[in-house]
N, C-alpha and C. Protein backbone atom coordinates (compact mmCIF):
# COMPACT_ATOMS: atom_id res chain seq x y z
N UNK A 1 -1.82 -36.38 -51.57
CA UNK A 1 -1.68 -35.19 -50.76
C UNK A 1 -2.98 -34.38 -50.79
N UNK A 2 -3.51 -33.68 -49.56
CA UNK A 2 -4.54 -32.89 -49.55
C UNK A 2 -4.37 -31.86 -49.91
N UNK A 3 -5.24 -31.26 -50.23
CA UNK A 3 -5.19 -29.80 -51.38
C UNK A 3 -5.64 -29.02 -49.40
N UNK A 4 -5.02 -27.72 -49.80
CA UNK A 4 -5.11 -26.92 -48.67
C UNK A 4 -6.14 -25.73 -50.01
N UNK A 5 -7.18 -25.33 -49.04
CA UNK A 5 -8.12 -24.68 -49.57
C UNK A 5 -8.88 -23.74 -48.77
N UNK A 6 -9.21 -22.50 -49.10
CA UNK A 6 -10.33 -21.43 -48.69
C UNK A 6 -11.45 -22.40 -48.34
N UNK A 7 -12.17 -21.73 -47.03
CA UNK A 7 -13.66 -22.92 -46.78
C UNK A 7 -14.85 -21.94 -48.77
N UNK A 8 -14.67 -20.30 -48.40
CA UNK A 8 -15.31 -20.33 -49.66
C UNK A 8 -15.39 -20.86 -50.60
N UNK A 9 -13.84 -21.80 -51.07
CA UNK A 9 -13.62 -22.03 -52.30
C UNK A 9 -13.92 -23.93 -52.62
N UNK A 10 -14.07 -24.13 -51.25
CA UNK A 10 -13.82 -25.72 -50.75
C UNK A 10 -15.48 -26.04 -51.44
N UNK A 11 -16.39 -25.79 -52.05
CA UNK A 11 -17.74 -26.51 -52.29
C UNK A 11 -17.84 -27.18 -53.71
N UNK A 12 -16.49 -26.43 -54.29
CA UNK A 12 -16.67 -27.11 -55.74
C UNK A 12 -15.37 -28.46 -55.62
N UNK A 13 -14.71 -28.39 -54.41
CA UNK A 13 -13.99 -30.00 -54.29
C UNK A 13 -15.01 -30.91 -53.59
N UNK A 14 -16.18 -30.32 -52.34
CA UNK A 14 -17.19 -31.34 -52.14
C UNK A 14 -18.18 -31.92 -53.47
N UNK A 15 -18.15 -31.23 -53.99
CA UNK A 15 -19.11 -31.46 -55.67
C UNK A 15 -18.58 -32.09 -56.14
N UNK A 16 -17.29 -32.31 -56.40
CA UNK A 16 -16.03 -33.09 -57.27
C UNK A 16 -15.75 -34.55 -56.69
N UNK A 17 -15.90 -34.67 -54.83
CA UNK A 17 -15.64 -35.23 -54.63
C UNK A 17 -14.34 -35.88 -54.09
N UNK A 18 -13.34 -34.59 -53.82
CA UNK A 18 -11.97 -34.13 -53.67
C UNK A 18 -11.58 -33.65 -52.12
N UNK A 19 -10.74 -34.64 -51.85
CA UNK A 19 -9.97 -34.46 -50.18
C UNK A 19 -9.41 -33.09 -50.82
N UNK A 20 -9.94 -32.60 -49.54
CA UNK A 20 -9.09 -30.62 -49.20
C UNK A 20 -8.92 -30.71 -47.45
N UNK A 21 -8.32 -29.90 -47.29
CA UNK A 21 -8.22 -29.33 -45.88
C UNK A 21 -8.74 -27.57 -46.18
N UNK A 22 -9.46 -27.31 -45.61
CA UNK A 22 -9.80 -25.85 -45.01
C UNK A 22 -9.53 -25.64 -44.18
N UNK A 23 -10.20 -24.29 -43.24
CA UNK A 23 -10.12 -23.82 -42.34
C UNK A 23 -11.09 -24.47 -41.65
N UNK A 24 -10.49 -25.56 -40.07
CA UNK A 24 -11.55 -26.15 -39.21
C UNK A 24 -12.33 -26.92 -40.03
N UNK A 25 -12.26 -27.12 -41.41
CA UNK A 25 -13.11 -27.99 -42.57
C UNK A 25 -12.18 -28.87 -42.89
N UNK A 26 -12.43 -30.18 -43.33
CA UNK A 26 -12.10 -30.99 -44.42
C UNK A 26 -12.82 -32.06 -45.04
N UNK A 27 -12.22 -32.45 -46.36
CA UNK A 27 -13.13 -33.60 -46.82
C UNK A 27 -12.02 -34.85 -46.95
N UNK A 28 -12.64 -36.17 -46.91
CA UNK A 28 -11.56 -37.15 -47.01
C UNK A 28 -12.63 -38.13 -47.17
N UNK A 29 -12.46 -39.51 -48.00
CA UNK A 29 -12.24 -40.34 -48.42
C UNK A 29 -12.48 -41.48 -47.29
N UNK A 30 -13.17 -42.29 -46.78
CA UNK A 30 -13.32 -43.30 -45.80
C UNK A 30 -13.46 -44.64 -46.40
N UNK A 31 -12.59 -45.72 -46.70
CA UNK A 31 -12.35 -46.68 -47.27
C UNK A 31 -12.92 -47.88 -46.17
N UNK A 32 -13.63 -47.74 -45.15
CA UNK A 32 -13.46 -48.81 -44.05
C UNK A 32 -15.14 -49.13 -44.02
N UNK A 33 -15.04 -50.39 -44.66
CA UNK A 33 -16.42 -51.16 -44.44
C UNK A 33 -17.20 -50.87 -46.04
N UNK A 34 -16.81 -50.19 -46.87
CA UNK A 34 -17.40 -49.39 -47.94
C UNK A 34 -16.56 -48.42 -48.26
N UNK A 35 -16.83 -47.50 -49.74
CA UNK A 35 -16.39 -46.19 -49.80
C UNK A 35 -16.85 -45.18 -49.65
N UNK A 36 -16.77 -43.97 -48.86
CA UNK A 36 -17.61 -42.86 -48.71
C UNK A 36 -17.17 -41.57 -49.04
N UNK A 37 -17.67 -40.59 -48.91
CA UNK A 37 -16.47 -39.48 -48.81
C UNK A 37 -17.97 -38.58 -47.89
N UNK A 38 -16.59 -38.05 -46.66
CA UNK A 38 -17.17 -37.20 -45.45
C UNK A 38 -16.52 -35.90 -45.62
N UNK A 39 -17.35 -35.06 -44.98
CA UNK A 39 -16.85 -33.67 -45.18
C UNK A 39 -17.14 -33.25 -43.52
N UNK A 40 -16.32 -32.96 -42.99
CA UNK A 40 -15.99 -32.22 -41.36
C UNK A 40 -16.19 -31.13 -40.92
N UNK A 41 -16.46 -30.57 -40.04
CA UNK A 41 -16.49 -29.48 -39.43
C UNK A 41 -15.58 -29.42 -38.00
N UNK A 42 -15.23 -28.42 -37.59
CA UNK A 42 -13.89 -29.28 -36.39
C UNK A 42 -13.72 -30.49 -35.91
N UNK A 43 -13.35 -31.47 -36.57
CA UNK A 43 -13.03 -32.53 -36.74
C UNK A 43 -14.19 -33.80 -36.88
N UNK A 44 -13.66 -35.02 -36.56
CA UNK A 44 -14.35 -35.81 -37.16
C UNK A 44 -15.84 -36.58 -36.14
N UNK A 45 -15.87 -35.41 -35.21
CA UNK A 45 -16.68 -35.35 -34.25
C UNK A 45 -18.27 -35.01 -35.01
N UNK A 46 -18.03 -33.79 -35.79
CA UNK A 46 -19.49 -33.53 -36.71
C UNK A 46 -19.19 -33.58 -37.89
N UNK A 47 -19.70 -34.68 -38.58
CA UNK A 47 -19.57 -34.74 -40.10
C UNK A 47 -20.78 -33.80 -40.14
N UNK A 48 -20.30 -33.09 -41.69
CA UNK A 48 -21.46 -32.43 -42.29
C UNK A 48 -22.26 -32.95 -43.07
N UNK A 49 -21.80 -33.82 -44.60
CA UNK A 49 -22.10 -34.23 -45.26
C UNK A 49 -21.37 -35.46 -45.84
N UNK A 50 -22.12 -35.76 -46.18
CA UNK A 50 -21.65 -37.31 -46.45
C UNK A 50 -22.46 -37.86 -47.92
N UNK A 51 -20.97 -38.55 -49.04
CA UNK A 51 -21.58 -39.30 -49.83
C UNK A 51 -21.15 -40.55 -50.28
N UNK A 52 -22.54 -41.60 -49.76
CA UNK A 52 -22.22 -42.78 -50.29
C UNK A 52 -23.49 -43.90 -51.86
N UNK A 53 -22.95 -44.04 -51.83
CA UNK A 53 -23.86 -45.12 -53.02
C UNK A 53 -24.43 -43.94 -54.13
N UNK A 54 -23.89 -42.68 -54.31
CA UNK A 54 -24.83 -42.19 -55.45
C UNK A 54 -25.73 -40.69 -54.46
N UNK A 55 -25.36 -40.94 -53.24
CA UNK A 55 -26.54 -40.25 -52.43
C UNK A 55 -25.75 -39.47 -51.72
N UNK A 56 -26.47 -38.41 -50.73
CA UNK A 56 -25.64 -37.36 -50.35
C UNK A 56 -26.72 -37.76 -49.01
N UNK A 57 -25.89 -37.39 -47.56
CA UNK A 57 -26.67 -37.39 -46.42
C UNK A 57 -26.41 -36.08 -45.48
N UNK A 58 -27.24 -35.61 -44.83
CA UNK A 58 -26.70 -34.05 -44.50
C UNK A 58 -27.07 -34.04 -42.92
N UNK A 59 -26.12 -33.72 -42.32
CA UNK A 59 -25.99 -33.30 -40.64
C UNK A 59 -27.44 -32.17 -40.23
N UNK A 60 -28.72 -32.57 -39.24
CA UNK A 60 -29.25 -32.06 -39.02
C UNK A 60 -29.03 -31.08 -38.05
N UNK A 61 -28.69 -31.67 -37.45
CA UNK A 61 -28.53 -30.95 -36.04
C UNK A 61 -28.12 -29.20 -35.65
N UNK A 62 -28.52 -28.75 -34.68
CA UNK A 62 -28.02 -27.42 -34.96
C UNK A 62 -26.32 -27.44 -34.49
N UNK A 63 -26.17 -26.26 -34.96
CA UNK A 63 -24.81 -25.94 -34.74
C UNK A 63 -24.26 -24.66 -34.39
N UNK A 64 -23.00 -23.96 -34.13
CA UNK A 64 -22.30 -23.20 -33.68
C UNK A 64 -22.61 -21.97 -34.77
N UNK A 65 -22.33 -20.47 -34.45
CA UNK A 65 -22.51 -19.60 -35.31
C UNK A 65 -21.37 -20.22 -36.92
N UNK A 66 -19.94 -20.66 -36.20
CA UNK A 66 -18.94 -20.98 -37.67
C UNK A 66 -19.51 -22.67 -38.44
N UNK A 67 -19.94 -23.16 -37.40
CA UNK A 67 -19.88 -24.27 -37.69
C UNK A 67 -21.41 -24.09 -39.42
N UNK A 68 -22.06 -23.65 -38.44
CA UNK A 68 -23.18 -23.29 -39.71
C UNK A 68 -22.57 -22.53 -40.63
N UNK A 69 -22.00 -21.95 -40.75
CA UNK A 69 -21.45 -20.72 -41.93
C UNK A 69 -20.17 -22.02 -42.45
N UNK A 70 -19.72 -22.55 -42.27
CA UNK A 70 -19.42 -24.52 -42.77
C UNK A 70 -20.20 -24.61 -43.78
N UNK A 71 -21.27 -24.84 -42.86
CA UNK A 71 -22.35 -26.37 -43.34
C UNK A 71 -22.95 -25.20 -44.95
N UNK A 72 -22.91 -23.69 -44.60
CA UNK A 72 -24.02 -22.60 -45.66
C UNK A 72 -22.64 -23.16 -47.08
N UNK A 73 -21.44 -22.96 -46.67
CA UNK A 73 -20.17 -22.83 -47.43
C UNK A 73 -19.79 -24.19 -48.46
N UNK A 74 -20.10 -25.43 -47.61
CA UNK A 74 -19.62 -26.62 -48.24
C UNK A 74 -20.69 -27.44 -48.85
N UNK A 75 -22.11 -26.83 -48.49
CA UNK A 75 -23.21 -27.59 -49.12
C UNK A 75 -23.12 -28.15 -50.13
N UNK A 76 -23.29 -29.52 -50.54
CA UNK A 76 -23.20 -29.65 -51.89
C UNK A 76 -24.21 -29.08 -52.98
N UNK A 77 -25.05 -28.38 -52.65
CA UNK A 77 -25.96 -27.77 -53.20
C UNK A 77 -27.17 -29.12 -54.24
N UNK A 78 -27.59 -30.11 -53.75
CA UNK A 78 -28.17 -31.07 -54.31
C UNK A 78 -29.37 -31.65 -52.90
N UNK A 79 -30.00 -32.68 -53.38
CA UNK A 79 -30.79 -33.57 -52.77
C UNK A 79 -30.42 -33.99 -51.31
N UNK A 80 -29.93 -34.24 -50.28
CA UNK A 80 -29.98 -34.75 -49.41
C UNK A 80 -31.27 -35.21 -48.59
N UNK A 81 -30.53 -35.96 -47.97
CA UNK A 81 -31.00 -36.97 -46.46
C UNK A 81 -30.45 -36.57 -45.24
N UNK A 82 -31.31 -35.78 -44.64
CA UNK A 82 -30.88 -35.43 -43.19
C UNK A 82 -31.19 -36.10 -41.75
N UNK A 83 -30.01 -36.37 -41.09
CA UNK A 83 -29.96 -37.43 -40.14
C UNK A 83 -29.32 -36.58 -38.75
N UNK A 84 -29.65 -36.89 -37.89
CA UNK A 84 -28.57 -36.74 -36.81
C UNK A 84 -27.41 -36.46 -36.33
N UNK A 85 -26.70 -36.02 -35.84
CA UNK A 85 -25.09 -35.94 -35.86
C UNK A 85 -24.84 -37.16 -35.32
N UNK A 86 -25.18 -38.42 -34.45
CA UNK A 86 -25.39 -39.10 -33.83
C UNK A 86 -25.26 -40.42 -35.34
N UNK A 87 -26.33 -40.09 -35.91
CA UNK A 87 -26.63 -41.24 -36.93
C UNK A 87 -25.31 -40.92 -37.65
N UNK A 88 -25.14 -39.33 -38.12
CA UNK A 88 -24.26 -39.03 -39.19
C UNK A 88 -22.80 -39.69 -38.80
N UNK A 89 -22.14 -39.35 -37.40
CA UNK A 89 -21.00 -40.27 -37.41
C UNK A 89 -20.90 -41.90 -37.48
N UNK A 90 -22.24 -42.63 -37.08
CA UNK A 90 -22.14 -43.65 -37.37
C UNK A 90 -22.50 -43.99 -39.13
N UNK A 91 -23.04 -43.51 -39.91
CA UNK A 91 -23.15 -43.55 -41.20
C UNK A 91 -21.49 -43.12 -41.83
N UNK A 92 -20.66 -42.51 -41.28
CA UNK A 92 -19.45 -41.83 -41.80
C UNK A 92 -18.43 -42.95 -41.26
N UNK A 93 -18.49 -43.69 -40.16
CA UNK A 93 -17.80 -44.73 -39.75
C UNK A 93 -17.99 -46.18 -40.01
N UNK A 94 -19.08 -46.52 -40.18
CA UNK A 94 -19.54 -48.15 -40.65
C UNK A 94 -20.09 -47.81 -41.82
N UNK A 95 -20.66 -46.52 -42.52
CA UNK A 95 -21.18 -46.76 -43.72
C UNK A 95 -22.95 -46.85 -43.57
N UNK A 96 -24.02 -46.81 -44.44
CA UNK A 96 -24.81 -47.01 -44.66
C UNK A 96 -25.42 -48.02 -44.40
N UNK A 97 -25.04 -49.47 -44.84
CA UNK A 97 -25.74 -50.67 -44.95
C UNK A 97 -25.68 -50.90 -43.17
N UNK A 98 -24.06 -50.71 -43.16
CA UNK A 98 -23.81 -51.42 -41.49
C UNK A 98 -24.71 -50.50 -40.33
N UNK A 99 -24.75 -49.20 -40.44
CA UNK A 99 -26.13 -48.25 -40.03
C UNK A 99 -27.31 -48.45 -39.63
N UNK A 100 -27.87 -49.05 -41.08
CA UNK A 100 -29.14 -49.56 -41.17
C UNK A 100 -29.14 -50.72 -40.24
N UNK A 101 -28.28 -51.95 -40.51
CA UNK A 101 -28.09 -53.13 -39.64
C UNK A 101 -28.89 -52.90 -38.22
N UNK A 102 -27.58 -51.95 -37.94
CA UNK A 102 -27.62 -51.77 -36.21
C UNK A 102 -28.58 -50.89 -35.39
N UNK A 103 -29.52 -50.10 -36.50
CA UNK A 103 -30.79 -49.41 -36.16
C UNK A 103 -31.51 -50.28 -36.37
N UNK A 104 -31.26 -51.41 -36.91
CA UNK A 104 -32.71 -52.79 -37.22
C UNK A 104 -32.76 -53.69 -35.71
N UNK A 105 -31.51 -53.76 -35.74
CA UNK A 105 -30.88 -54.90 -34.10
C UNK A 105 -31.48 -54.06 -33.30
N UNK A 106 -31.26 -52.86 -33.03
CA UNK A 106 -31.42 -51.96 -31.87
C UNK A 106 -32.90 -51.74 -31.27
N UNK A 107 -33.91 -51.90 -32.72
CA UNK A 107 -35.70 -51.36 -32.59
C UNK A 107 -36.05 -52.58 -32.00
């Protein structure tokens, strides 16, 4: 079951690594192709952040006045890799390796 959570309070379950639902936020768990865990902003249209293999990847792109006050709220407060919203849903849906793949096929 998802923990229902304040977006203020929601940065120490992205740190943890812990499915929550917030407000217009959530984090969840992506088992398909790899394991990841994505964190949302109105839905699964803009991932914010994303962690797979040890690493954290972070949504560049600009965004909405709430959507940023999100991204200020759920930061994991660490190292990231900032990518695209473009790259970021395909990194949040196939994963990393399969990512890389299809940006190798594609050049």
């Amino acid at each position: 079951m998802t923990k229902r959570v304040a977006n203020q309070d929601a940065r120490r379950y992205v740190q943890n690594l812990e499915e929550f639902q917030g407000s217009h936020t959530f984090g969840q768990w992506n088992t398909v192709g790899g394991e990841r865990y994505v964190v949302y902003s109105y839905g699964q249209h803009w991932p914010l952040f994303i962690y797979e293999g040890g690493k954290w990847y972070e949504n560049a792109d600009k965004y909405s006045r709430t959507t940023s006050r999100h991204h200020g709220q759920l930061h994991p407060l660490c190292d990231t890799e900032k990518h695209s919203v473009s790259d970021m849903g395909d990194i949040a849906f196939f994963g990393v390796a399969e990512w890389m793949q299809r940006k190798l096929r594609a050049a």
